[in-house]
Protein backbone atom coordinates (compact mmCIF):
# COMPACT_ATOMS: atom_id res chain seq x y z
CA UNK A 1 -59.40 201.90 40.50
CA UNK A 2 -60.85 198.62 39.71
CA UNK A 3 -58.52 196.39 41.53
CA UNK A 4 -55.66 196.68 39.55
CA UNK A 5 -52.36 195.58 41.14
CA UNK A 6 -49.55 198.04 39.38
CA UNK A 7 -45.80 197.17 38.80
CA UNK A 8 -43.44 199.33 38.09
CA UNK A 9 -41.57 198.77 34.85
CA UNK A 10 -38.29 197.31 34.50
CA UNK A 11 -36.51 200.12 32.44
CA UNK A 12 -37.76 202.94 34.82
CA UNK A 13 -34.98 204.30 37.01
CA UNK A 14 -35.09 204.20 40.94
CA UNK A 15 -34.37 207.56 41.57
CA UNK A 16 -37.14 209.30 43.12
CA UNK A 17 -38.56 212.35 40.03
CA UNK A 18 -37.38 210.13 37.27
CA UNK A 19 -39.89 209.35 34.50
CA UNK A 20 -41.24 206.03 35.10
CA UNK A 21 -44.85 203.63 34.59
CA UNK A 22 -46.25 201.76 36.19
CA UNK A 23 -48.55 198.69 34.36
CA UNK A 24 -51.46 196.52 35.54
CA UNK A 25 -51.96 193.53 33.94
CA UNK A 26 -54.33 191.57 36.33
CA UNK A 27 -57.82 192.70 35.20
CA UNK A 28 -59.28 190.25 32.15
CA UNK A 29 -58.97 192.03 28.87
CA UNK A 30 -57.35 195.11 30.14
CA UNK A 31 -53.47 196.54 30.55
CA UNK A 32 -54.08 199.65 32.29
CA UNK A 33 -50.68 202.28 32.24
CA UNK A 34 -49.95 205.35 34.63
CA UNK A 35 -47.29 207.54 36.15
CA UNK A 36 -45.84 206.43 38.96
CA UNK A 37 -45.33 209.85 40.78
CA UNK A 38 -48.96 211.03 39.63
CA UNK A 39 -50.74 208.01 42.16
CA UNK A 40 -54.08 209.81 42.11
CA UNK A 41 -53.59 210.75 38.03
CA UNK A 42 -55.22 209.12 34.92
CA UNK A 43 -55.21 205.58 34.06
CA UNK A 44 -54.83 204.63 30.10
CA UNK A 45 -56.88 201.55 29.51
CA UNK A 46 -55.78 199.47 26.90
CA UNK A 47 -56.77 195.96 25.25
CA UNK A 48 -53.84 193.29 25.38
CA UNK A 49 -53.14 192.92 21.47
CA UNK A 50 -52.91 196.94 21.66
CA UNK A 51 -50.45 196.73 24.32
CA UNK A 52 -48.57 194.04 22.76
CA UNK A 53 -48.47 195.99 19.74
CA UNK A 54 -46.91 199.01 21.44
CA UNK A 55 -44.19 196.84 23.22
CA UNK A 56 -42.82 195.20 20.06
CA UNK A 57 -42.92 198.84 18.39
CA UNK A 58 -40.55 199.98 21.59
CA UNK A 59 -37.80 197.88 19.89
CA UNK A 60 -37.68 198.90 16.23
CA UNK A 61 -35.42 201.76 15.05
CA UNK A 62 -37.52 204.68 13.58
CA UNK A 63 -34.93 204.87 10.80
């Protein structure tokens, strides 16, 4: 991996098997997204407006 520094997001649990991310936000023009428990797994790459996008979709209802 490039560098990137990973946090773990805020609304993951702490209990060790729980679905959780982790995000990296510290490489220029890139938000890069993977599972926490899969260290060694795939990375999504995305572009910041892209990510933004998906975070203010995360708080509309679908209905």
């Amino acid at each position: 991996m490039p560098g990137y520094e990973f946090v773990k997001s805020s609304y993951s649990g702490g209990n060790a098997g729980q679905e959780c991310v982790e995000v990296a936000r510290n490489v220029p023009s890139i938000v890069a997204v993977r599972d926490s428990k899969w260290l060694d797994g795939p990375v999504l790459i995305v572009g910041p407006v892209a990510w933004e996008a998906f975070r203010a979709g995360l708080g509309r209802s679908s209905g």
